[in-house]
Protein backbone atom coordinates (compact mmCIF):
# COMPACT_ATOMS: atom_id res chain seq x y z
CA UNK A 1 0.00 0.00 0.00
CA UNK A 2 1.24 3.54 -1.09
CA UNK A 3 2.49 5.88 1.84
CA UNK A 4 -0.07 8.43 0.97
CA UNK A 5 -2.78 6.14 1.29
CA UNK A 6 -2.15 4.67 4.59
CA UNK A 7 -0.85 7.92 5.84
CA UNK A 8 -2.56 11.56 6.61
CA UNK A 9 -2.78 13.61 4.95
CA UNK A 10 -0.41 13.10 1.96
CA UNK A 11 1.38 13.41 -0.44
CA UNK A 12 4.90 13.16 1.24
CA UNK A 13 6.31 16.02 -0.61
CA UNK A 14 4.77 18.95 -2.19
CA UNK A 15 3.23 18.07 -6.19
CA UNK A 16 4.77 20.21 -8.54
CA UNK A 17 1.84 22.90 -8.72
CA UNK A 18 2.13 23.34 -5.00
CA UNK A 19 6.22 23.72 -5.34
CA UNK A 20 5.36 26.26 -7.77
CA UNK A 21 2.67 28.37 -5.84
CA UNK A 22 3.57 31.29 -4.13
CA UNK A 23 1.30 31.06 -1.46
CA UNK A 24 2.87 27.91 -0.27
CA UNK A 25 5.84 28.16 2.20
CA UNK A 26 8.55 25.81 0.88
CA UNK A 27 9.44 22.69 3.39
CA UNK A 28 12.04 20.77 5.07
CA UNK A 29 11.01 17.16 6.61
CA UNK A 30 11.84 15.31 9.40
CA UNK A 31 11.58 11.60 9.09
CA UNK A 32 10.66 9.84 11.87
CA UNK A 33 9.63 6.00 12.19
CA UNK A 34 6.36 4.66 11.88
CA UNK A 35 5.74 6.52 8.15
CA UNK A 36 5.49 9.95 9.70
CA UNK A 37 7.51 12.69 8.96
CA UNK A 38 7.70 16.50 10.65
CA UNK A 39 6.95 19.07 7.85
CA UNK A 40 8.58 22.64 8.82
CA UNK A 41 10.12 26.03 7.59
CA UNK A 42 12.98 27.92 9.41
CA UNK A 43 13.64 31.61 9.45
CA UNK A 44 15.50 33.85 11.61
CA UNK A 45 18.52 34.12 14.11
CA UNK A 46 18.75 33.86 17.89
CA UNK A 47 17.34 31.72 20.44
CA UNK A 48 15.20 28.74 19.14
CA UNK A 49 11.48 29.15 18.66
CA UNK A 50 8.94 26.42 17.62
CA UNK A 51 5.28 27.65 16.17
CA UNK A 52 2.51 25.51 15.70
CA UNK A 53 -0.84 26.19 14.41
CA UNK A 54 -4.58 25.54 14.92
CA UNK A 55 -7.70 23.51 13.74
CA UNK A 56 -8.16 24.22 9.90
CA UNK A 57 -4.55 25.70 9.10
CA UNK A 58 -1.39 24.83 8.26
CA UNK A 59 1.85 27.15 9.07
CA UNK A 60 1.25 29.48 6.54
CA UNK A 61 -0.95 30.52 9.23
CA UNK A 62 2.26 31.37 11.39
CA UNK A 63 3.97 32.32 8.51
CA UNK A 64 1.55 34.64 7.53
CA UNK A 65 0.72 36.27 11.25
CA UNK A 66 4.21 36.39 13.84
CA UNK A 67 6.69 34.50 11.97
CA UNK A 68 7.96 37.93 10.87
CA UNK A 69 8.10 39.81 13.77
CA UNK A 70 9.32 36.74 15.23
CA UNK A 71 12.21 36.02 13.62
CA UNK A 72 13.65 39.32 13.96
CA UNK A 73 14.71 38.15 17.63
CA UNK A 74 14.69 34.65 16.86
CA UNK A 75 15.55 31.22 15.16
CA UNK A 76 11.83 30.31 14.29
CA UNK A 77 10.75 27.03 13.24
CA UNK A 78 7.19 26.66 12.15
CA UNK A 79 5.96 23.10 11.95
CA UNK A 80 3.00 21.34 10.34
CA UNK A 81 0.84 19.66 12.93
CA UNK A 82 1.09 15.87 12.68
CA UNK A 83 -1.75 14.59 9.73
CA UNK A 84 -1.83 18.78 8.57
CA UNK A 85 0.02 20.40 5.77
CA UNK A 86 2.78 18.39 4.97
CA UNK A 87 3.38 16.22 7.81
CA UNK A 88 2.36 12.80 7.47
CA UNK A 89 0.69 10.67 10.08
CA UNK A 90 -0.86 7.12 10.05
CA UNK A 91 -4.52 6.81 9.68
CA UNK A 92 -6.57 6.26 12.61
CA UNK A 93 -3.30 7.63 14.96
CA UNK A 94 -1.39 10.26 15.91
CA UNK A 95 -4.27 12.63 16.62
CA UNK A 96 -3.65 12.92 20.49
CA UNK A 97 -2.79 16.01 21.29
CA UNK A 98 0.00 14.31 23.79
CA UNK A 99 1.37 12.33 20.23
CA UNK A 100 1.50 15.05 18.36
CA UNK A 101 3.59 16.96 21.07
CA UNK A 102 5.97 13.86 21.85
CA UNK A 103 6.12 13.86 17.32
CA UNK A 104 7.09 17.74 17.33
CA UNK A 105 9.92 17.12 20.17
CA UNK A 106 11.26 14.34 18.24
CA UNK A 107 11.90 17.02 15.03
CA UNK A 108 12.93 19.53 17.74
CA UNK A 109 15.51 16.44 19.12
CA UNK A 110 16.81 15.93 15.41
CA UNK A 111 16.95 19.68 14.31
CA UNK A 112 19.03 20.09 17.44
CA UNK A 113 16.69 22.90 18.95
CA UNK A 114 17.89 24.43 22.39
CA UNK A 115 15.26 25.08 25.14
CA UNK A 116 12.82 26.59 22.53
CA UNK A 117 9.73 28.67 23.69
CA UNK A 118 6.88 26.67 22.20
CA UNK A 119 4.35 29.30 20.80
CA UNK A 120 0.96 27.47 19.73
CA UNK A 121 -2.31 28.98 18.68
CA UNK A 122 -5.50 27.18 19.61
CA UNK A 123 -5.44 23.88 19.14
CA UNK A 124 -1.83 24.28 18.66
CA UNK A 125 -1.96 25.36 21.96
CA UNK A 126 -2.82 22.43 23.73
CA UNK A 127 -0.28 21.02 22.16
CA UNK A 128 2.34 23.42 23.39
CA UNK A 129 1.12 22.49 26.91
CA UNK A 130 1.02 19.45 26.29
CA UNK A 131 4.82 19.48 25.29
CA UNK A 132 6.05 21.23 28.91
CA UNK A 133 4.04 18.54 30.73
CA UNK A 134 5.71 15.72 28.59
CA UNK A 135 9.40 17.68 28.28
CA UNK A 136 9.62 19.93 31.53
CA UNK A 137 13.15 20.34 31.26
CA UNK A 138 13.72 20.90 27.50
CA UNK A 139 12.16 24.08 26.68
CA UNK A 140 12.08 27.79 27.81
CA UNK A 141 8.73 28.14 28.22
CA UNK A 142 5.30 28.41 26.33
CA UNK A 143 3.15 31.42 24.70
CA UNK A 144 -0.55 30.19 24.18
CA UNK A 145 -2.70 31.78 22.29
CA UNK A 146 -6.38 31.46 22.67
CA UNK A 147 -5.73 27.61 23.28
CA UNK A 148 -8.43 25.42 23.98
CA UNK A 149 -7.81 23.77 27.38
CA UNK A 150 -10.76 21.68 28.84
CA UNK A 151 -13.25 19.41 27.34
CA UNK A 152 -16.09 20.79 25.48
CA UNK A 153 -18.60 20.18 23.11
CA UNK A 154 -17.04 21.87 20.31
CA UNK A 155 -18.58 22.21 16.41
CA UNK A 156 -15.76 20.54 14.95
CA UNK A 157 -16.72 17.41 16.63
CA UNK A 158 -20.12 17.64 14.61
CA UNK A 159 -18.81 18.59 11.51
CA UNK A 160 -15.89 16.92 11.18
CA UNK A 161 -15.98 13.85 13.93
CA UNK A 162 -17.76 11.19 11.64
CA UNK A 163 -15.10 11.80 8.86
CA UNK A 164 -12.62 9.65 11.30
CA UNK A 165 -14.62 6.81 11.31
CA UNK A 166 -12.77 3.75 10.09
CA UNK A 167 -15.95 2.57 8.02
CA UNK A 168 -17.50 4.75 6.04
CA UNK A 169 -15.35 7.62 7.31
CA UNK A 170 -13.35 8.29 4.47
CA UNK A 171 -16.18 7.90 1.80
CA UNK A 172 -18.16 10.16 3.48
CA UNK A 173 -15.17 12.84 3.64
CA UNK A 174 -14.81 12.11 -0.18
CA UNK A 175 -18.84 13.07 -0.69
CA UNK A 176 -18.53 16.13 1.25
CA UNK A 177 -15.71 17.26 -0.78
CA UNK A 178 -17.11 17.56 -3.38
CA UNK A 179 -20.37 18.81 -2.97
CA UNK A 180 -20.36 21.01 0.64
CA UNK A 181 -16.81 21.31 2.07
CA UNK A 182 -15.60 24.25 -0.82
CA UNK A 183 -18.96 26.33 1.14
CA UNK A 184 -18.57 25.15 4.62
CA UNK A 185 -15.06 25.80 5.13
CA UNK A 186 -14.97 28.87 3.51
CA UNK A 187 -17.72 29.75 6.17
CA UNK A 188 -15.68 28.52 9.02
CA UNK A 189 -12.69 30.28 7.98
CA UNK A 190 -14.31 33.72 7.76
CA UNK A 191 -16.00 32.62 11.20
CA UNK A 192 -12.88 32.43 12.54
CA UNK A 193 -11.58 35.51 12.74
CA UNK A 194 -14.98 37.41 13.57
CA UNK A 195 -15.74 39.86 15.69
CA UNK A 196 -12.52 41.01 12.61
CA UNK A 197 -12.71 40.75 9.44
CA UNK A 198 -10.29 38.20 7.48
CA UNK A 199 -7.20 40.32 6.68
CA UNK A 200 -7.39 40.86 2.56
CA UNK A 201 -3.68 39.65 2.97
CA UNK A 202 -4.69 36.13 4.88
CA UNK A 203 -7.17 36.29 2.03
CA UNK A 204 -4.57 36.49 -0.73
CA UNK A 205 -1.88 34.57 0.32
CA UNK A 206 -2.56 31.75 2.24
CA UNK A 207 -3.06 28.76 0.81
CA UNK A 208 -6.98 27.32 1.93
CA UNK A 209 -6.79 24.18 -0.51
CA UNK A 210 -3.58 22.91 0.68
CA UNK A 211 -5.45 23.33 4.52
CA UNK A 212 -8.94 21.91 3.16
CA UNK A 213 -7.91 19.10 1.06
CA UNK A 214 -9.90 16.02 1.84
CA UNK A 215 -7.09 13.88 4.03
CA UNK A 216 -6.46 17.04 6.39
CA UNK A 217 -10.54 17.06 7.06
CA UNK A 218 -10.22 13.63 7.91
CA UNK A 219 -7.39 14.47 10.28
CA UNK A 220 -9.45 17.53 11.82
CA UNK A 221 -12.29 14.78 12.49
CA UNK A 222 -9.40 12.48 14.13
CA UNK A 223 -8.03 15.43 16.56
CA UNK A 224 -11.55 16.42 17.30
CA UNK A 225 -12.45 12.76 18.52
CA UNK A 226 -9.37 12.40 20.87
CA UNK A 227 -9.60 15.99 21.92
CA UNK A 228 -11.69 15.46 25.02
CA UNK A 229 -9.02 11.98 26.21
CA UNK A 230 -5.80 14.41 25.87
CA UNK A 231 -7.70 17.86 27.56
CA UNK A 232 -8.58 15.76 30.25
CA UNK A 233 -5.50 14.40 30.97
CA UNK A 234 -4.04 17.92 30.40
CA UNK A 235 -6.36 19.69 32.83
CA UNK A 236 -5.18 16.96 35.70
CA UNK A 237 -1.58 18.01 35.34
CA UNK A 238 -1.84 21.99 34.50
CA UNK A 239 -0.77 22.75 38.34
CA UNK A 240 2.28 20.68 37.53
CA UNK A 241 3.39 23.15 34.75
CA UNK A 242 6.10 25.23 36.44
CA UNK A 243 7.75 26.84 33.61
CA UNK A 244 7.16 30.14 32.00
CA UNK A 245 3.62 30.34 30.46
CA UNK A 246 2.11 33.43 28.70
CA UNK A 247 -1.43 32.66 27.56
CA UNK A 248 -2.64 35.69 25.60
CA UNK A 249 -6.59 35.72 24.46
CA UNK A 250 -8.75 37.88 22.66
CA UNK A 251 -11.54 39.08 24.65
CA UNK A 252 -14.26 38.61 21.46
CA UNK A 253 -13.12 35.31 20.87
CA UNK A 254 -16.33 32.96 19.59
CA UNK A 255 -14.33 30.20 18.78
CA UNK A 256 -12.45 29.28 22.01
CA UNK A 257 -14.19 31.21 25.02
CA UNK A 258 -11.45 32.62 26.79
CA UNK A 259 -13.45 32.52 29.86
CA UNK A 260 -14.11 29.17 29.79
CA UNK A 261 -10.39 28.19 28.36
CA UNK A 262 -7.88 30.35 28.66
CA UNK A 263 -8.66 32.61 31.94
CA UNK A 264 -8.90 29.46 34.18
CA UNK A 265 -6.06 27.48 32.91
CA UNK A 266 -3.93 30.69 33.55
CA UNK A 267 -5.21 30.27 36.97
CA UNK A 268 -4.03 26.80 37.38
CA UNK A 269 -0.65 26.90 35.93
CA UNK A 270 1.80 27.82 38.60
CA UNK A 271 3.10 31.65 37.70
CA UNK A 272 1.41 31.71 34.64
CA UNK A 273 1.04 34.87 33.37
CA UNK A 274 -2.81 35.59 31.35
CA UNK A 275 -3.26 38.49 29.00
CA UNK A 276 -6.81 40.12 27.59
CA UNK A 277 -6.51 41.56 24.56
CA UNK A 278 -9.73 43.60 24.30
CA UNK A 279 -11.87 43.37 20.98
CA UNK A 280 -9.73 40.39 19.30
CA UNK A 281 -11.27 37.74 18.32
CA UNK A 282 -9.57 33.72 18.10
CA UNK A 283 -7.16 34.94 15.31
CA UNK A 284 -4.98 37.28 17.61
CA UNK A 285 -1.99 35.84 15.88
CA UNK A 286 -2.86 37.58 12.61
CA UNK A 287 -3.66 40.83 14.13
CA UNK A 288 -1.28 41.38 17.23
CA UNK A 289 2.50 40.31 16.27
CA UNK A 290 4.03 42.54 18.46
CA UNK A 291 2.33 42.05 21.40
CA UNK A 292 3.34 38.37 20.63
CA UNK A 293 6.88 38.93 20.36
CA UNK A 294 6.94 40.85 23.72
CA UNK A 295 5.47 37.94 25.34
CA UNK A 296 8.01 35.48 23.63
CA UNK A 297 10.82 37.46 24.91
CA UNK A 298 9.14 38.43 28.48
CA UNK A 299 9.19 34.25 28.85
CA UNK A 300 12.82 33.65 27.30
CA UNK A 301 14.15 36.25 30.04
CA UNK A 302 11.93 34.97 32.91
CA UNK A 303 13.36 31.60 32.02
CA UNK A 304 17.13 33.32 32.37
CA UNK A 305 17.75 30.99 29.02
């Protein structure tokens, strides 16, 4: 059986029409056993930084919002979540948000990353914090940003959640695709950024096929379904998390409710420091770069790496 058929969310390596589209951040990959590989892009100089993104992106989504900034102060590497963008997982695994931390420290291991602040948006989030309670004495510390920290009830569970089942799953992604999923997730990614509007730069350049083709769906409906297993275990061990933590949220957000997410996990955490950012919305990394980088740094020095 092919890798890209056993594996999420495939191909391996960019086609040819995605090597030659602009919008599309050229890779590196990191191979790792089990047919999985760590897809990322590097910028920058300075201390080491690791960016991962949310539910429905890829890290363009970085790329597009901090990365900058970022990597005028630091060495930034922005990876592909495990079974997103270019980073391959196997079907049916790797969807924990505990795997895909212990995947992303394995590429951090091999790139030979030192003590990197771990900045992750949203889902990406809990996978940052997921990474310090795995890894407590390999990184500097972690920036969240609007991350979604306890179990919910979330829409991507409804939309998204019968996609990962192992029969019928994947024909019913296939249907979808190609009758609703070009309207619904063009929906859902205006959604996202409301009470804002969707930059006319997001808009332009990045690239929504490569994050809505019909395999990364199928992994959103796979992280949705062991979301609630991982937050769980996540929320048991926040007061363990002694490390620098910045958890930044917009005070609009109607994606992840800060008040219900962010506010009491930054409450939890040991020292954590929890910042409002009033008006934003859940896409604070497109719209708030600087305020981003200040954080990054304000946890580097607090962690006197």
């Amino acid at each position: 059986m092919a890798l890209a058929a056993r594996s999420l969310p495939g191909p391996a390596q960019p086609t040819r029409d995605e090597q030659a589209d602009p919008r599309i951040v050229p890779r590196r990959f990191v191979h790792l056993p089990d047919d999985r590989t760590i897809a990322y892009a590097e910028t920058g100089a300075g201390p080491d930084l690791v960016a991962i993104h949310g539910t429905l992106m890829c890290l363009e989504d970085q790329w597009l919002g901090p990365v900058p900034a970022l990597a005028q102060h630091f060495r930034v590497v922005a990876v592909d979540r495990p079974g997103h963008g270019f980073s391959l997982r196997p079907r049916g695994r790797g969807a924990d948000i505990w795997d895909q931390a212990a995947r992303i420290r394995d590429a951090v291991q091999r790139l030979d990353l030192k003590r990197p602040v771990i900045l992750g948006h949203s889902f990406g989030g809990a996978v940052a914090l997921a990474y310090r309670m795995l890894y407590p004495d390999e990184i500097a510390g972690i920036v969240a940003l609007a991350p979604v920290c306890f179990p919910e009830l979330r829409l991507e569970h409804l939309l998204f959640g019968p996609r990962a089942l192992p029969f019928g799953g994947d024909l019913l992604t296939r249907i979808l695709h190609a009758s609703s999923d070009p309207a619904l997730l063009l929906l859902l990614w205006n959604a996202m950024f409301l009470p804002q509007a969707m930059p006319q730069r997001f808009r332009r350049n990045f690239p929504f096929a490569l994050a809505g083709r019909a395999a990364q769906i199928t992994a959103e409906g796979e992280d949705a379904g062991r979301l609630w297993p991982g937050l769980t275990r996540s929320a048991m061990r926040y007061r363990t998390l002694d490390v620098p933590t910045h958890i930044l949220c917009g005070s609009a957000d109607l994606v992840v409710n800060t008040l219900m997410h962010g506010l009491p996990a930054s409450r939890m955490i040991p020292g954590a420091t929890f910042e409002l950012l009033p008006g934003a919305g859940h896409m604070v990394q497109q719209f708030h770069a600087d305020t981003i980088v200040r954080a990054v740094r304000t946890v580097r020095l607090r962690s006197g790496a």
